[in-house]
N, C-alpha and C. Protein backbone atom coordinates (compact mmCIF):
# COMPACT_ATOMS: atom_id res chain seq x y z
N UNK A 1 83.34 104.71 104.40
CA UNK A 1 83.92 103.39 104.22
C UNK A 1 85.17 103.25 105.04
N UNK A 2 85.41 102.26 105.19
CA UNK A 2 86.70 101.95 106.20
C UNK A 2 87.53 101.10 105.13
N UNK A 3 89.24 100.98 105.31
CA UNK A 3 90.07 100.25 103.90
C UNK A 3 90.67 99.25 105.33
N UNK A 4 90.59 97.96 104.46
CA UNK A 4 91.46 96.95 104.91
C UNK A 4 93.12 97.03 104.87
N UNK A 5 93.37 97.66 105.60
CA UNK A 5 95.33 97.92 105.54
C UNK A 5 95.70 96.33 105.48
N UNK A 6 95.38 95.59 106.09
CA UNK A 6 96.06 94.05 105.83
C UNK A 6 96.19 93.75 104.45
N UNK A 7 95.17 94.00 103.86
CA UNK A 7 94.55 93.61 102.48
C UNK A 7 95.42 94.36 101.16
N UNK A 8 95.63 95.55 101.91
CA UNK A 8 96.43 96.40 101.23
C UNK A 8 97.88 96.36 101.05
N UNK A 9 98.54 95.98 102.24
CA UNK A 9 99.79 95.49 102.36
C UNK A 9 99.81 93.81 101.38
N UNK A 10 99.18 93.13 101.94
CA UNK A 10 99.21 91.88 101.19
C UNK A 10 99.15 91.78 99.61
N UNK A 11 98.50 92.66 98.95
CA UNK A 11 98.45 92.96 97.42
C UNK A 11 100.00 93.68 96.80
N UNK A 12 100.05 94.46 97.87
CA UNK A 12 101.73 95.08 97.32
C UNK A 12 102.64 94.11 97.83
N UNK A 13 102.97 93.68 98.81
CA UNK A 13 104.11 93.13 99.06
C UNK A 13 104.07 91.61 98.57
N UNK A 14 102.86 90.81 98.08
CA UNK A 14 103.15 89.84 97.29
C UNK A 14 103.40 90.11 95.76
N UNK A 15 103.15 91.52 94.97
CA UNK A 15 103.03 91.89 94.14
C UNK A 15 104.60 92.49 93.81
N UNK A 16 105.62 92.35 94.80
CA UNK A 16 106.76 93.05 94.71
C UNK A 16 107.99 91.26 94.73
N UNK A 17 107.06 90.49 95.38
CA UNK A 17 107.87 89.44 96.12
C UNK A 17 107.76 88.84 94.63
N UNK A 18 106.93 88.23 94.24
CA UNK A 18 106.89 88.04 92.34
C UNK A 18 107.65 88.69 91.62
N UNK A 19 107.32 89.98 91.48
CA UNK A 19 108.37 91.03 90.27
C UNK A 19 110.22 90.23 90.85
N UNK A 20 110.21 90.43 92.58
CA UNK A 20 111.67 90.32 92.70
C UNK A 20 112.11 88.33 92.25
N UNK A 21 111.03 87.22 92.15
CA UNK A 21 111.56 86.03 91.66
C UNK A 21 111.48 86.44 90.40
N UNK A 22 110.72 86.72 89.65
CA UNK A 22 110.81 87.19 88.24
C UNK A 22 112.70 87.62 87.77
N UNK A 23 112.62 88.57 88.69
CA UNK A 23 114.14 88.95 87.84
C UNK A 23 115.18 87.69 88.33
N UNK A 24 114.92 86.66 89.63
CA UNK A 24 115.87 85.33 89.81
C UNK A 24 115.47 84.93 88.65
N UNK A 25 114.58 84.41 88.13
CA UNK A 25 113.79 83.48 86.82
C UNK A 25 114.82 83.89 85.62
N UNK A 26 114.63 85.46 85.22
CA UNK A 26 115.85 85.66 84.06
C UNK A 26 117.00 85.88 84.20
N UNK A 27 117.45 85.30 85.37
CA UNK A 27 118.89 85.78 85.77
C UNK A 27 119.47 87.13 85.98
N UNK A 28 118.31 87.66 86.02
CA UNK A 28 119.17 89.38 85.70
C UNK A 28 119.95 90.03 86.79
N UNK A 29 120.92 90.85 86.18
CA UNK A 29 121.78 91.27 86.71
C UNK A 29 121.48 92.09 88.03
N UNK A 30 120.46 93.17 88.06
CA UNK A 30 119.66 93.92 88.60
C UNK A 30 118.56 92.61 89.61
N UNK A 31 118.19 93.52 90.95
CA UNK A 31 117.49 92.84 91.35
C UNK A 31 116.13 93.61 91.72
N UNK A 32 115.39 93.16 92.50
CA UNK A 32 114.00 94.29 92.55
C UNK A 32 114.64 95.31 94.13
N UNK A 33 116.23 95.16 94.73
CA UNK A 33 116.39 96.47 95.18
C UNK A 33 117.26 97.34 94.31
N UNK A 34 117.68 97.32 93.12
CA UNK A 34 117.76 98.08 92.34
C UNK A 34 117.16 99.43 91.67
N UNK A 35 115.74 98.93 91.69
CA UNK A 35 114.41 99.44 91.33
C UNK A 35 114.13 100.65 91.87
N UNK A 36 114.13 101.79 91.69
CA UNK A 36 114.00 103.15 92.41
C UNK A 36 112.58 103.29 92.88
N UNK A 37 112.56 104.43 93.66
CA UNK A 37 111.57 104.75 94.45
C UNK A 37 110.55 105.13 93.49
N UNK A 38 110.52 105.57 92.22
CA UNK A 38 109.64 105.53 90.91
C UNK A 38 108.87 104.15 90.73
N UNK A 39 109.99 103.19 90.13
CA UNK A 39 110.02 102.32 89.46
C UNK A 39 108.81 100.90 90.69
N UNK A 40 108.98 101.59 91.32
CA UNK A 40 108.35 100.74 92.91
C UNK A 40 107.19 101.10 93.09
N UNK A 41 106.83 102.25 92.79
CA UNK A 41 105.46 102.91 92.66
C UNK A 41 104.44 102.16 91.64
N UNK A 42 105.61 102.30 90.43
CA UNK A 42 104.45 102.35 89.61
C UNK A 42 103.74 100.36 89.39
N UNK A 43 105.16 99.87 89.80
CA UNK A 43 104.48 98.49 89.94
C UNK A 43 103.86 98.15 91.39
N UNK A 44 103.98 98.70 92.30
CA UNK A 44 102.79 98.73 93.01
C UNK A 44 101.65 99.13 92.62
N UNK A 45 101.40 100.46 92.22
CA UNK A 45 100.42 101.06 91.48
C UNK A 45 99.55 100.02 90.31
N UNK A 46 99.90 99.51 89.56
CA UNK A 46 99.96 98.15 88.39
C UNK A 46 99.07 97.13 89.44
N UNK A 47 99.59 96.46 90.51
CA UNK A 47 99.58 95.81 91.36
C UNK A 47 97.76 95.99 91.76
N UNK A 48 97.66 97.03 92.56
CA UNK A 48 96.36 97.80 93.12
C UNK A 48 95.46 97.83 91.86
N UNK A 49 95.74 98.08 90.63
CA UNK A 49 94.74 98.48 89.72
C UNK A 49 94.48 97.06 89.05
N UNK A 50 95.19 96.05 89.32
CA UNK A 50 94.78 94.63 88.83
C UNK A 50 93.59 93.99 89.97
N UNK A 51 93.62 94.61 90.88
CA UNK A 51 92.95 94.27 91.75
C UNK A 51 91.52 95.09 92.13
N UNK A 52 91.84 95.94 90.74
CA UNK A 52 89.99 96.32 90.95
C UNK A 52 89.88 97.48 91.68
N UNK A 53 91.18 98.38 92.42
CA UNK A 53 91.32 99.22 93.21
C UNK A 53 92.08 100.73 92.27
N UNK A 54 91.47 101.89 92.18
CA UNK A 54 92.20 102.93 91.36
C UNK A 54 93.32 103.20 92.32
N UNK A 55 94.22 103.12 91.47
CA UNK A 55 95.63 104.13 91.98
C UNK A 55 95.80 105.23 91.52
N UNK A 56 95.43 106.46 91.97
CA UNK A 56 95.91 107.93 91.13
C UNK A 56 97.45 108.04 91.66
N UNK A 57 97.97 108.21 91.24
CA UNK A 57 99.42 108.95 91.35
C UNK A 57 99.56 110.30 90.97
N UNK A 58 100.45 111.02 92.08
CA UNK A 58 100.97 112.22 92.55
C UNK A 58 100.03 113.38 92.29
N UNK A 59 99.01 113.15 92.91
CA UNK A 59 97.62 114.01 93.09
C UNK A 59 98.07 115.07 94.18
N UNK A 60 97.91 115.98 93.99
CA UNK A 60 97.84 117.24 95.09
C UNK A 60 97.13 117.05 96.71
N UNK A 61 98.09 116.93 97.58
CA UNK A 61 97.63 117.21 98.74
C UNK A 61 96.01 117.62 98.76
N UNK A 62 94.83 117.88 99.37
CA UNK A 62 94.02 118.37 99.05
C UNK A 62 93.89 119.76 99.89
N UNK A 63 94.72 120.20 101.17
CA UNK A 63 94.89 121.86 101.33
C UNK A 63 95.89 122.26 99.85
N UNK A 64 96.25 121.42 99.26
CA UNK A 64 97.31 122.49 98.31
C UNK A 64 96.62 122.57 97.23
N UNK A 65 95.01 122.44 97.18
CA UNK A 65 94.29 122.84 95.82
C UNK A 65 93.92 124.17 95.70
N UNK A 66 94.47 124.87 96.93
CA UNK A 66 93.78 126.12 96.81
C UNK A 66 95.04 127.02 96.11
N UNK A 67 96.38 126.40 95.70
CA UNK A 67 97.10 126.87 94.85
C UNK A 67 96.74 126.86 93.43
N UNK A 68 96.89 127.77 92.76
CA UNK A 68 96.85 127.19 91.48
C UNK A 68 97.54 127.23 90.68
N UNK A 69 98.57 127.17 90.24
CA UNK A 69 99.63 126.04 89.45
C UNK A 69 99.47 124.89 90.25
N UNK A 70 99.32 123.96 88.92
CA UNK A 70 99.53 122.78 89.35
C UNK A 70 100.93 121.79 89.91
N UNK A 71 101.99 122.46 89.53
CA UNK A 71 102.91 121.76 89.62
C UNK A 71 103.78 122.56 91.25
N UNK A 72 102.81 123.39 91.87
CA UNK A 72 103.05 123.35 93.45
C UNK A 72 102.38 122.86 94.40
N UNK A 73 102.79 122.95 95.45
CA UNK A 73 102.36 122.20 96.44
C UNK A 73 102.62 120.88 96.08
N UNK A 74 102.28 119.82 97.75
CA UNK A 74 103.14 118.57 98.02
C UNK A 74 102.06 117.92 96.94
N UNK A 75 102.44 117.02 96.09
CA UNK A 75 102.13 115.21 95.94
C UNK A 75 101.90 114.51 96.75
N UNK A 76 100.95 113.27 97.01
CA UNK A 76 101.29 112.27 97.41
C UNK A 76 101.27 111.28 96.29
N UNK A 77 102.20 110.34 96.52
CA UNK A 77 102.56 109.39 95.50
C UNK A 77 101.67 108.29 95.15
N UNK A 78 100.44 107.52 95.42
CA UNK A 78 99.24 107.14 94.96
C UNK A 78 98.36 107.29 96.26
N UNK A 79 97.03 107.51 95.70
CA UNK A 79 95.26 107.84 96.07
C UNK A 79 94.61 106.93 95.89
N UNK A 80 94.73 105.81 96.12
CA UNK A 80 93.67 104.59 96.93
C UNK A 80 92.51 104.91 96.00
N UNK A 81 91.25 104.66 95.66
CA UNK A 81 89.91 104.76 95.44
C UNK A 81 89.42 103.66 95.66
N UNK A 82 88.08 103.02 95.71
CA UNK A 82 87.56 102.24 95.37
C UNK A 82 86.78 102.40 94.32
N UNK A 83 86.60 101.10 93.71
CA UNK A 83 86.22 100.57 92.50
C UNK A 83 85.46 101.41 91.55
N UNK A 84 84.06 101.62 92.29
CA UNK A 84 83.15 102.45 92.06
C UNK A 84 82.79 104.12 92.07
N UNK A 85 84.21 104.71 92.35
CA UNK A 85 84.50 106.15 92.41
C UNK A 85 84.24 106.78 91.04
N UNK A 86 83.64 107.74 91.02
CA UNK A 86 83.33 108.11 89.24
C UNK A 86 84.85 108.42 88.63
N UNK A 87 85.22 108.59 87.50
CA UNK A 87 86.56 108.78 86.80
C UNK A 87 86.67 109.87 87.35
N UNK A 88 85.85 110.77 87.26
CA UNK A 88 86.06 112.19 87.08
C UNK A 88 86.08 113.11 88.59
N UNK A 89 86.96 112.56 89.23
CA UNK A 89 87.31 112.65 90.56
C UNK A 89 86.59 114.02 91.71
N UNK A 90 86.10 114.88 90.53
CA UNK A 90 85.53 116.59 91.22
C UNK A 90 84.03 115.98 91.36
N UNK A 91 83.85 114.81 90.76
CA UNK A 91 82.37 114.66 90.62
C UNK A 91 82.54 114.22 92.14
N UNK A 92 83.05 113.51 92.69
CA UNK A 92 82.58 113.14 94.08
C UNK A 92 83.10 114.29 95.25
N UNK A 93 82.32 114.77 96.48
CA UNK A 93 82.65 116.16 97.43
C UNK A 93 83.45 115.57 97.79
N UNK A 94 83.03 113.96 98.40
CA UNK A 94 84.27 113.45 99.37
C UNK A 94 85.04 112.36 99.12
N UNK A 95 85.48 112.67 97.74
CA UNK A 95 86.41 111.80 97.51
C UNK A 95 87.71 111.76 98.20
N UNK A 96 87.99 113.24 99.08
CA UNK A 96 89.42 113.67 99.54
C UNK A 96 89.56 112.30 100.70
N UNK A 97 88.10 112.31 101.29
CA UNK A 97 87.71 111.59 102.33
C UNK A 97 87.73 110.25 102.47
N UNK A 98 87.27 109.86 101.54
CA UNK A 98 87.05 108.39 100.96
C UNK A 98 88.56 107.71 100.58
N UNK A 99 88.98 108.22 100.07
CA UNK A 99 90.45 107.64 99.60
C UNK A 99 91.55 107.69 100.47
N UNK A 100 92.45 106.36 100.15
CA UNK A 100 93.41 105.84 101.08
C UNK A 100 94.66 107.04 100.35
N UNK A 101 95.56 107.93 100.94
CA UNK A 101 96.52 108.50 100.47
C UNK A 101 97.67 107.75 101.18
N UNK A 102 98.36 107.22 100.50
CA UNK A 102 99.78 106.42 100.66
C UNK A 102 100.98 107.06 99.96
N UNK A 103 102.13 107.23 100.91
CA UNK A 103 103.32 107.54 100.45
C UNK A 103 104.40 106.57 100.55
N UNK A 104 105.37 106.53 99.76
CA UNK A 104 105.66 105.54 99.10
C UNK A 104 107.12 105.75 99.52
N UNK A 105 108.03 105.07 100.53
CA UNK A 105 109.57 105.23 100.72
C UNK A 105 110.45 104.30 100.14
N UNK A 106 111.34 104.53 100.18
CA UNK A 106 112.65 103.02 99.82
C UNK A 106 114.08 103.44 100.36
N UNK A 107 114.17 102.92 101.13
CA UNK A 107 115.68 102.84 101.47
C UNK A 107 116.25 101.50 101.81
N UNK A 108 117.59 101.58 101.42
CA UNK A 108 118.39 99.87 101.40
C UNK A 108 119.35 100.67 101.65
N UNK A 109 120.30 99.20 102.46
CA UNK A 109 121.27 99.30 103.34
C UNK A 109 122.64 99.46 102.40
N UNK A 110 122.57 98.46 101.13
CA UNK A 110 123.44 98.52 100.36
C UNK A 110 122.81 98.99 99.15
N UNK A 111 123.76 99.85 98.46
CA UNK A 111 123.27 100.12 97.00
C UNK A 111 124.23 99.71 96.08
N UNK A 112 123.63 99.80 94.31
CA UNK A 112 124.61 99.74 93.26
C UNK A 112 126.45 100.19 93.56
N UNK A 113 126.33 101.21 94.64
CA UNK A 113 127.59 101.56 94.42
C UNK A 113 128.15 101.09 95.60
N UNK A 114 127.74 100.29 96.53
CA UNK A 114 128.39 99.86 97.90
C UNK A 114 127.57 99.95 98.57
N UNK A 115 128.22 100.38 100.50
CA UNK A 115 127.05 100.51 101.34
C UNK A 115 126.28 102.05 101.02
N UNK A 116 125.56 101.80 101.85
CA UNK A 116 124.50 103.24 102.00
C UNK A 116 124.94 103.99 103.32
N UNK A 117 126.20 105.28 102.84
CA UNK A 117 126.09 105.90 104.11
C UNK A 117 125.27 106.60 104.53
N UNK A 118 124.40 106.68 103.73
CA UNK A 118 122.95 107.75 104.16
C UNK A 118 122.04 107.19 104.70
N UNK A 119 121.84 105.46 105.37
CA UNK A 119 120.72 104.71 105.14
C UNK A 119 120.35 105.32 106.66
N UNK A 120 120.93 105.35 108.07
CA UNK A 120 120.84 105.44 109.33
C UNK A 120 119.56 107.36 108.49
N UNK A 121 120.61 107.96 108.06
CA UNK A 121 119.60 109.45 107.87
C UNK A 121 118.21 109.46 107.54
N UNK A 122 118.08 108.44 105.86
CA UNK A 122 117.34 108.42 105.19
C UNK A 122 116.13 108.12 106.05
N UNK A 123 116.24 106.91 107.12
CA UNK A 123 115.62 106.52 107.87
C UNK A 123 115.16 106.86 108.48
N UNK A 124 116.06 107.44 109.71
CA UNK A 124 115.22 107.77 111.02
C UNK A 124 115.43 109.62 111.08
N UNK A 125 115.06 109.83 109.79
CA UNK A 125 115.27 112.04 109.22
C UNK A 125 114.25 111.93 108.90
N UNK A 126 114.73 111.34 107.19
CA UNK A 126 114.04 112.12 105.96
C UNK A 126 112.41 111.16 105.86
N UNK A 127 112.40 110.15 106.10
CA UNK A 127 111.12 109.44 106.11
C UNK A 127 110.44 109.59 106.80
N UNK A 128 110.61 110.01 108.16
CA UNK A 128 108.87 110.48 108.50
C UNK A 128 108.63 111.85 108.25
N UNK A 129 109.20 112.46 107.49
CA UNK A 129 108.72 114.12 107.06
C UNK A 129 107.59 113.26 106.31
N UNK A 130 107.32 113.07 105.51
CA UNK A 130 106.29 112.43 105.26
C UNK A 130 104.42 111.70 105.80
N UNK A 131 105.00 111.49 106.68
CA UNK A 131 104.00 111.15 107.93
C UNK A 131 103.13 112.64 108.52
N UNK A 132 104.11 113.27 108.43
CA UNK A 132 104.02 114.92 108.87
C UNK A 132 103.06 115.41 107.81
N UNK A 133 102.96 115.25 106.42
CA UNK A 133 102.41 116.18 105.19
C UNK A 133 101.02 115.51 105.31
N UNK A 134 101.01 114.16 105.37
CA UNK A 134 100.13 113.48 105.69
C UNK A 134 98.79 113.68 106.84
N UNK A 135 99.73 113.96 108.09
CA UNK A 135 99.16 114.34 109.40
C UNK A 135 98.63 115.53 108.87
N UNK A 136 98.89 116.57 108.37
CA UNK A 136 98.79 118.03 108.46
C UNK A 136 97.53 118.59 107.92
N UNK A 137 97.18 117.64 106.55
CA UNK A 137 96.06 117.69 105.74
C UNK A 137 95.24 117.59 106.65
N UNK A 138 94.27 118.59 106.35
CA UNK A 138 92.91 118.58 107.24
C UNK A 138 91.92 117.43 106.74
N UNK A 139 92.13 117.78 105.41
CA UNK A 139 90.99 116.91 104.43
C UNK A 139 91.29 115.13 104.40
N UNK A 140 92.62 114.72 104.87
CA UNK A 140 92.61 113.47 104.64
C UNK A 140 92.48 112.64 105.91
N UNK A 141 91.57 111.50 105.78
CA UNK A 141 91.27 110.65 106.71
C UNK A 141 92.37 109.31 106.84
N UNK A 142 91.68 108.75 105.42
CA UNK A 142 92.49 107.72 105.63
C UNK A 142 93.96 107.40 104.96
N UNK A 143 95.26 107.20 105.41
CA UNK A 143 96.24 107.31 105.01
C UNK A 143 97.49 106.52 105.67
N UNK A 144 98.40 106.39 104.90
CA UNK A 144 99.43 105.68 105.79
C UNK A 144 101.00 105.37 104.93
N UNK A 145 102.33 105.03 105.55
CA UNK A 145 103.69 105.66 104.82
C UNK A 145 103.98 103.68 104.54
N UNK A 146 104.17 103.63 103.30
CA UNK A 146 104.61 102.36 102.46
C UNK A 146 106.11 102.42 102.78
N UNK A 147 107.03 101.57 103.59
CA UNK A 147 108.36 101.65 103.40
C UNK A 147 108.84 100.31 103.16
N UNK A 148 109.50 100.61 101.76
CA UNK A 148 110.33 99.37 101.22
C UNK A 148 111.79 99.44 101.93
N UNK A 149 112.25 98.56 102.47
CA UNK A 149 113.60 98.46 103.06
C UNK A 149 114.26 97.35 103.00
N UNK A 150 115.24 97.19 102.27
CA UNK A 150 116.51 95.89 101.94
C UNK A 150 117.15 96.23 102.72
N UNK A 151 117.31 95.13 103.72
CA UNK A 151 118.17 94.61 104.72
C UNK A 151 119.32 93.85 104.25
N UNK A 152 120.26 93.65 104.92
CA UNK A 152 121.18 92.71 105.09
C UNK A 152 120.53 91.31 105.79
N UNK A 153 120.05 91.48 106.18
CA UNK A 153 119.25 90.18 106.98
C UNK A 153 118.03 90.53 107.71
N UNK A 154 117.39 89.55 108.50
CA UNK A 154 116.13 89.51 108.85
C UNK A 154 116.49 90.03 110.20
N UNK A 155 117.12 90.22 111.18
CA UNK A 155 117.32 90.49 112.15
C UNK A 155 117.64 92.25 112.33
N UNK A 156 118.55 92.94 111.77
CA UNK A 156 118.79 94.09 110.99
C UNK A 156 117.63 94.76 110.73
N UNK A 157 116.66 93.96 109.56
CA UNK A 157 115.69 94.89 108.91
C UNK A 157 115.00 94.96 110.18
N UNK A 158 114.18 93.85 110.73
CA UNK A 158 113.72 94.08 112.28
C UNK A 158 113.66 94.93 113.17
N UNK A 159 115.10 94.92 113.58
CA UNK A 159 115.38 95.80 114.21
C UNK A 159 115.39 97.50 113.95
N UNK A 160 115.36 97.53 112.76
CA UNK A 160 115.62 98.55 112.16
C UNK A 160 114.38 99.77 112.14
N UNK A 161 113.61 98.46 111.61
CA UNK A 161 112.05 98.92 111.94
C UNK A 161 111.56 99.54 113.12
N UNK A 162 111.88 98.99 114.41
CA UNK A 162 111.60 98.85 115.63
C UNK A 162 112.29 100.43 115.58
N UNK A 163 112.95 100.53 115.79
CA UNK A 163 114.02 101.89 115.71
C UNK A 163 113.44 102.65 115.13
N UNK A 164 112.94 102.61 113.78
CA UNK A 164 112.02 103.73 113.46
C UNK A 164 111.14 104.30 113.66
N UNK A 165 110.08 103.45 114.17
CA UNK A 165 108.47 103.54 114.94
C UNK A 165 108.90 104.39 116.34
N UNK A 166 109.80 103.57 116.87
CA UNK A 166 110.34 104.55 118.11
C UNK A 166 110.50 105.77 118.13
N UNK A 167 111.28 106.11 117.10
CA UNK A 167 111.87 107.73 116.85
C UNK A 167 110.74 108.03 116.13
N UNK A 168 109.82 107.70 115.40
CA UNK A 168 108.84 108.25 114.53
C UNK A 168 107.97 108.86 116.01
N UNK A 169 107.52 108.11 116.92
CA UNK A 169 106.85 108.73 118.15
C UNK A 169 107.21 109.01 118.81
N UNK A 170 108.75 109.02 118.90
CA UNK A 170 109.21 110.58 119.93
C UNK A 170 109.18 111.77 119.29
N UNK A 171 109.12 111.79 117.80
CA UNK A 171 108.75 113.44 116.93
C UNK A 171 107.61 113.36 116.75
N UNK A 172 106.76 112.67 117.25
CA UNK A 172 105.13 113.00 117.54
C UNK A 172 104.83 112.77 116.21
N UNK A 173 105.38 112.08 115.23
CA UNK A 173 104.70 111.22 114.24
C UNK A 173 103.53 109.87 114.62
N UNK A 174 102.29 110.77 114.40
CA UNK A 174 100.89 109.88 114.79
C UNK A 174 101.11 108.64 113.82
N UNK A 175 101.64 107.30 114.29
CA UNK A 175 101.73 106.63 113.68
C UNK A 175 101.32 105.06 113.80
N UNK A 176 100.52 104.20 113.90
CA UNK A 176 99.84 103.04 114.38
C UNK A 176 100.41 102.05 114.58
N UNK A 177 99.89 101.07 114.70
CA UNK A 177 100.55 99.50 114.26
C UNK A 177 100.73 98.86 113.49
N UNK A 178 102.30 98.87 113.06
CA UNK A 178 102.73 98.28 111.49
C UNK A 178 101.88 97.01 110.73
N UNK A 179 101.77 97.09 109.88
CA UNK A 179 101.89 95.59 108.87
C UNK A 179 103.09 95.26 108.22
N UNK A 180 103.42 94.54 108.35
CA UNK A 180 104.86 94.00 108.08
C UNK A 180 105.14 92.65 107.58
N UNK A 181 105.51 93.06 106.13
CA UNK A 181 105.61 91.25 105.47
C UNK A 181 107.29 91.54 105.01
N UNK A 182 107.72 90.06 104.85
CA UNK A 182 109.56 90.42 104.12
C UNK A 182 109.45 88.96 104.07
N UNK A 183 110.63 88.96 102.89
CA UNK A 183 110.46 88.25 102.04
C UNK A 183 112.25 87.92 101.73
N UNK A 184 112.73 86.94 101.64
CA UNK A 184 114.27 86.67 100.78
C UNK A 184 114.38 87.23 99.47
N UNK A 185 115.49 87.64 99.39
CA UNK A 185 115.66 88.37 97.72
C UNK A 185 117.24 87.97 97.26
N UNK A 186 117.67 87.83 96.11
CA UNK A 186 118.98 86.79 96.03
C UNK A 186 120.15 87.96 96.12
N UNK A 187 120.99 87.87 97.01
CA UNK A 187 122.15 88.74 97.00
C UNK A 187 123.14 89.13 96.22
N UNK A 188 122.69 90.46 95.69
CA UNK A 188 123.37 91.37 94.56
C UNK A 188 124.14 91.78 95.09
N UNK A 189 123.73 92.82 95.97
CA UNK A 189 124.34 94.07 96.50
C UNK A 189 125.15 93.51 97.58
N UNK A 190 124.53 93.26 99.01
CA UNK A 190 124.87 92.79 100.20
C UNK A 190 123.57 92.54 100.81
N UNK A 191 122.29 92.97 99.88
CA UNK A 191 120.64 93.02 100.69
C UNK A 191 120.38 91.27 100.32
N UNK A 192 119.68 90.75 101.70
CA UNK A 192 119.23 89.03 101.64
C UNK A 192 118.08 89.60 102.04
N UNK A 193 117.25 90.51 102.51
CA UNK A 193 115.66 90.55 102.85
C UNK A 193 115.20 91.80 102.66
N UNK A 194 114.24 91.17 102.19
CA UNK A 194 113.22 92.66 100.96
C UNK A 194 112.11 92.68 103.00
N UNK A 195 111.44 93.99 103.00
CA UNK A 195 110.67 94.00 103.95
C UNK A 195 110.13 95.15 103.38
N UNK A 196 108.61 94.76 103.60
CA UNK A 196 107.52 96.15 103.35
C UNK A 196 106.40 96.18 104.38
N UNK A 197 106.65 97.55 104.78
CA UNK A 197 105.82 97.62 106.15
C UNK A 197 104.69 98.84 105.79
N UNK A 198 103.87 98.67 106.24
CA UNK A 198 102.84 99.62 105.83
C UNK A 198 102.30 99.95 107.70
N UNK A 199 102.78 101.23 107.63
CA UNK A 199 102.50 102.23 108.94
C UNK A 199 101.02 103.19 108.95
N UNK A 200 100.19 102.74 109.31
CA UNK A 200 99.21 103.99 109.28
C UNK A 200 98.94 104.97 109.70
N UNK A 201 98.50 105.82 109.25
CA UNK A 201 98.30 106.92 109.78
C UNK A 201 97.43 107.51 111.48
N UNK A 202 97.56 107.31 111.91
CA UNK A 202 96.28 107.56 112.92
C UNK A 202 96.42 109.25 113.74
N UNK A 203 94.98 109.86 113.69
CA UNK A 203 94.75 111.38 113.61
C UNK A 203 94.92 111.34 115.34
N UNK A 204 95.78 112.46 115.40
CA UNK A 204 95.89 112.86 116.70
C UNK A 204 94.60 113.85 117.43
């Protein structure tokens, strides 16, 4: 089977753009960049499974099954299925195959406590290690890195992006052609634009 990444991006990032008028609607203090890199999952996750699509969350790499404790080796943070996948996930050989593995980032420019002096690191360091765990798996086909990023503005997040994809393929992060939706979000912090880009994976 082949997964619609458009389709996929469009279910989360309208599914995030709601949750974030929701909290304008009750006034709340908190906004949806508040929301941790957990808390983002799991209503994405929510999101995908309203839509008829399984989300497993933090399933074992599939080279790291040949560990056994379970609580080593990498996670990825939700496993795609379609509809019709049996529950019982060993029942299918190629389920490793079949399923979309997505990892799940967040970084914003401003946080609860001011700016983000870590945001330039978080960015263009620690987020495509990820891309890397991804790449490495023998067993996974289809896959790709979810990054939530609050901007200061639309020009910024933009750019910002652009900057990343760049440096993501000068460290030979196999990485495709973005999907990219963003959205206004009401200014808490110093963030005016929510942006979620969904990068795919593509096998070198």
């Amino acid at each position: 089977m082949t997964w619609n990444e458009d389709g996929i991006l469009e279910l989360i990032a309208n599914a995030l753009e709601y949750q974030s008028s929701k909290f304008d609607g009750e006034q709340a203090v908190r906004g949806i960049d508040c929301l941790t890199e957990n808390e983002l999952r799991d209503r994405i996750r929510e999101s995908l499974i309203a839509a008829d699509i399984q989300a497993v969350h933090e399933e074992r790499y599939p080279d790291a099954k040949c560990i056994e404790r379970r609580n080593y080796g990498h996670h990825c943070d939700l496993v795609l299925l379609p509809s019709d996948t049996p529950s019982e996930l060993k029942a299918d050989p190629d389920w490793c195959a079949a399923g979309y593995w997505l990892e799940i980032k967040r970084v914003s420019q401003f946080l609860e406590s001011g700016p983000n002096w870590w945001y330039e690191y978080a960015l263009l360091e620690a987020i495509p290690q990820d891309i890397y765990k991804l790449a490495k798996d023998s067993k996974i086909f289809y896959a790709g890195l979810l990054l939530v990023l609050f901007s200061a503005n639309s020009q910024s997040g933009n750019s910002d992006l652009k900057i990343w994809k760049r440096r993501a393929i000068e460290k030979g992060c196999p990485v495709g052609v973005p999907r990219i939706h963003h959205f206004s979000i009401t200014n808490r912090l110093g963030n005016e634009r929510a942006f979620i880009a969904l990068f795919p994976l593509r096998r070198l």
